[in-house]
Protein backbone atom coordinates (compact mmCIF):
# COMPACT_ATOMS: atom_id res chain seq x y z
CA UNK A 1 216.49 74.79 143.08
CA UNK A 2 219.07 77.42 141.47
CA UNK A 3 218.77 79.38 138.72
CA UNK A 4 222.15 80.25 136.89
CA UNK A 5 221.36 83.75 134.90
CA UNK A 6 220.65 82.13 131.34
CA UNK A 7 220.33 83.54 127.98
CA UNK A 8 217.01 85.21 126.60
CA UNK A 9 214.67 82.69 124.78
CA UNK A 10 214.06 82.56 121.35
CA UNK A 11 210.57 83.93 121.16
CA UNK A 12 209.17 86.15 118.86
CA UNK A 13 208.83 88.90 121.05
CA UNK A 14 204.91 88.46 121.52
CA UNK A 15 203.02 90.15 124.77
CA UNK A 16 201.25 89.21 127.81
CA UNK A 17 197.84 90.32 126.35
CA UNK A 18 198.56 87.22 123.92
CA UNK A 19 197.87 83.70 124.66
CA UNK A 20 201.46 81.93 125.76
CA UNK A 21 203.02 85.52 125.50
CA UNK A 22 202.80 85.20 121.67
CA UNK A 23 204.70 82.25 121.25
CA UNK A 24 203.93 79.90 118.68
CA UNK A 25 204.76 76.43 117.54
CA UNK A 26 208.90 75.92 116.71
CA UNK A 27 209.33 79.07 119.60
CA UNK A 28 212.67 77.66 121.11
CA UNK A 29 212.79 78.15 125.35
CA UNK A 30 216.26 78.25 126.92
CA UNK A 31 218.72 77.21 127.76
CA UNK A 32 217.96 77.59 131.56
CA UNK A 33 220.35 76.05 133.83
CA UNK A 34 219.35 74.69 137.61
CA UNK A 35 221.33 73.05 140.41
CA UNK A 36 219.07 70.51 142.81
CA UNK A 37 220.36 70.83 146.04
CA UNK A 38 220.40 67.21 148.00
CA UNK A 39 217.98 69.02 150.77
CA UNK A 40 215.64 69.72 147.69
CA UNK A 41 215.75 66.59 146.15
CA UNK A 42 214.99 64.50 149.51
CA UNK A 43 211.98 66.92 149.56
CA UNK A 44 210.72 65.89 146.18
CA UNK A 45 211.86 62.34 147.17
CA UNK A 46 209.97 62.49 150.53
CA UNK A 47 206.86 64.63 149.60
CA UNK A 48 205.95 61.69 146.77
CA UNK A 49 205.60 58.98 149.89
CA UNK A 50 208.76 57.18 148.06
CA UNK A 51 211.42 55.67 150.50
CA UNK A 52 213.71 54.16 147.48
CA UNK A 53 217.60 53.24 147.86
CA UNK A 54 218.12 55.43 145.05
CA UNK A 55 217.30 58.31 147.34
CA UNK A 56 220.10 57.32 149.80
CA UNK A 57 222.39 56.99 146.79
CA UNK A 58 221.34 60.56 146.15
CA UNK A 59 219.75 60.08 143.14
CA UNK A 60 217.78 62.85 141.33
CA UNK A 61 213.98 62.89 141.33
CA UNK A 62 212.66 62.01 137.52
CA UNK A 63 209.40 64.29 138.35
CA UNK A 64 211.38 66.72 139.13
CA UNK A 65 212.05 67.25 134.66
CA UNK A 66 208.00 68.47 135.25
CA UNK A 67 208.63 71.41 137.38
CA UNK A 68 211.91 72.34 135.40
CA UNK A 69 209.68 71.73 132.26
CA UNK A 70 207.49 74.31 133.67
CA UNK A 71 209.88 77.03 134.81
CA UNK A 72 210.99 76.89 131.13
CA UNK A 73 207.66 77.57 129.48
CA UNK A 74 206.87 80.64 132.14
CA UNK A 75 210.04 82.22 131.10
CA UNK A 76 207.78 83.50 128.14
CA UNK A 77 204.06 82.54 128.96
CA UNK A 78 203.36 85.52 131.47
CA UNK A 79 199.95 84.35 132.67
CA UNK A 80 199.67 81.90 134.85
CA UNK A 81 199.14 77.92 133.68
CA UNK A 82 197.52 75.14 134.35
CA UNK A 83 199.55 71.84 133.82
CA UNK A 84 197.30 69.39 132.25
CA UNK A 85 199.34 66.53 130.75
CA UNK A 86 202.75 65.59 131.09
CA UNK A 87 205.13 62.61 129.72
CA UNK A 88 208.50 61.92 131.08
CA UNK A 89 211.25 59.81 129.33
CA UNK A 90 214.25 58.83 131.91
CA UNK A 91 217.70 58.30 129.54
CA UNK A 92 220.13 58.46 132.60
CA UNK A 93 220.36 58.70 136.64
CA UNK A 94 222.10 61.26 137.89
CA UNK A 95 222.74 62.48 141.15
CA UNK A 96 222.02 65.84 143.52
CA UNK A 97 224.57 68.93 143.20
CA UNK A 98 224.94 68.33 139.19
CA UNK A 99 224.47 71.38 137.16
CA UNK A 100 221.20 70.47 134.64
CA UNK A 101 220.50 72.65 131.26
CA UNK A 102 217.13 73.01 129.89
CA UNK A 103 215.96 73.67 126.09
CA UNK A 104 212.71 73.20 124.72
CA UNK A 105 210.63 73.92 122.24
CA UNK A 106 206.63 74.66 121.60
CA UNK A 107 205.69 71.73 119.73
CA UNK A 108 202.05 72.37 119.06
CA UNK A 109 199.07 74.73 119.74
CA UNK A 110 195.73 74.07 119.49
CA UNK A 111 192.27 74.68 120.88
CA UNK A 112 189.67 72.11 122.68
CA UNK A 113 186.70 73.16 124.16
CA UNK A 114 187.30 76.74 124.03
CA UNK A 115 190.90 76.78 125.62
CA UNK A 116 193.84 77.38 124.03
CA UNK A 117 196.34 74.69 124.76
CA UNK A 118 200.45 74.26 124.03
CA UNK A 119 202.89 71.20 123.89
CA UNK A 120 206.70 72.24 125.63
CA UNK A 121 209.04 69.27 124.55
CA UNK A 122 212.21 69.71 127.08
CA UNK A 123 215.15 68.02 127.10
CA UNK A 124 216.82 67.89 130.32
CA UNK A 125 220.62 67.35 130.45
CA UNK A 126 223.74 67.37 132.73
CA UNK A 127 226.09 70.31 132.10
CA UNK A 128 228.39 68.32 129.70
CA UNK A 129 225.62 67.44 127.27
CA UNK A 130 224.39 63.84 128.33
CA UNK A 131 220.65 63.51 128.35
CA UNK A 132 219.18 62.97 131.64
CA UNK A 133 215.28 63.56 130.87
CA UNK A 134 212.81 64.45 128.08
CA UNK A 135 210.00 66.38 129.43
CA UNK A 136 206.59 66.70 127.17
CA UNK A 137 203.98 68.82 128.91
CA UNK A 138 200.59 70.50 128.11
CA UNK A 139 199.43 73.24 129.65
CA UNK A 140 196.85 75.98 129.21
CA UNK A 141 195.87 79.63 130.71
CA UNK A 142 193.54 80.03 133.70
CA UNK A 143 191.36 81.96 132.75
């Protein structure tokens, strides 16, 4: 993947030392934009065990909204995360080589079992505004 330089999140400004950097619920993440490569996607394709037309057609990988999901929350959670949950809504196909934006916000915080937890709604979308993906993960710190 490539990272286009993007503009700084909307975060309060909050430090490592804090859980998530600081960031609370409504913090807005992004916009980040990537390229997939077709060599990258066949990786992601290939690496799942899936041998789908779709692939030949080069297609873009829906799983592949998770990891862009989860460069977007480290651009302000410093410490490193595990991913524990993660719901993906497909809108559109698209293929290999198109530019994708990323936004998100922190829909919820909250604490189970001692950890502290957040919710990172993304939307994933071709350059020109179309939705491609919708991206809800939940992660928390290692600790």
């Amino acid at each position: 993947m490539h990272t286009e330089p993007g503009s700084i999140p909307d975060h309060p400004g909050g430090t490592a030392a804090e859980p998530f950097g600081g960031t609370g619920t409504g913090t807005r993440l992004g916009p980040l934009a990537f390229t997939v490569s077709r060599a990258a996607n066949e990786r992601y394709w290939r690496s799942a065990g899936v041998d789908h037309p779709l692939l030949e057609a080069g297609a873009l990988y829906p799983p592949i909204a998770a990891n862009l999901t989860i460069l977007l929350f480290q651009t302000v959670a410093p410490r490193p995360l595990l991913h524990t949950a993660q719901r993906l809504t497909c809108h559109r196909a698209a293929r290999s080589g198109e530019e994708l934006v990323v936004r998100g916000v922190l829909t919820d915080r909250f604490a189970k079992r001692g950890r502290e937890y957040a919710v990172v709604e993304a939307d994933i979308t071709l350059a020109e505004g179309d939705r491609l993906w919708t991206s809800t993960a939940t992660f928390c710190e290692i600790q």
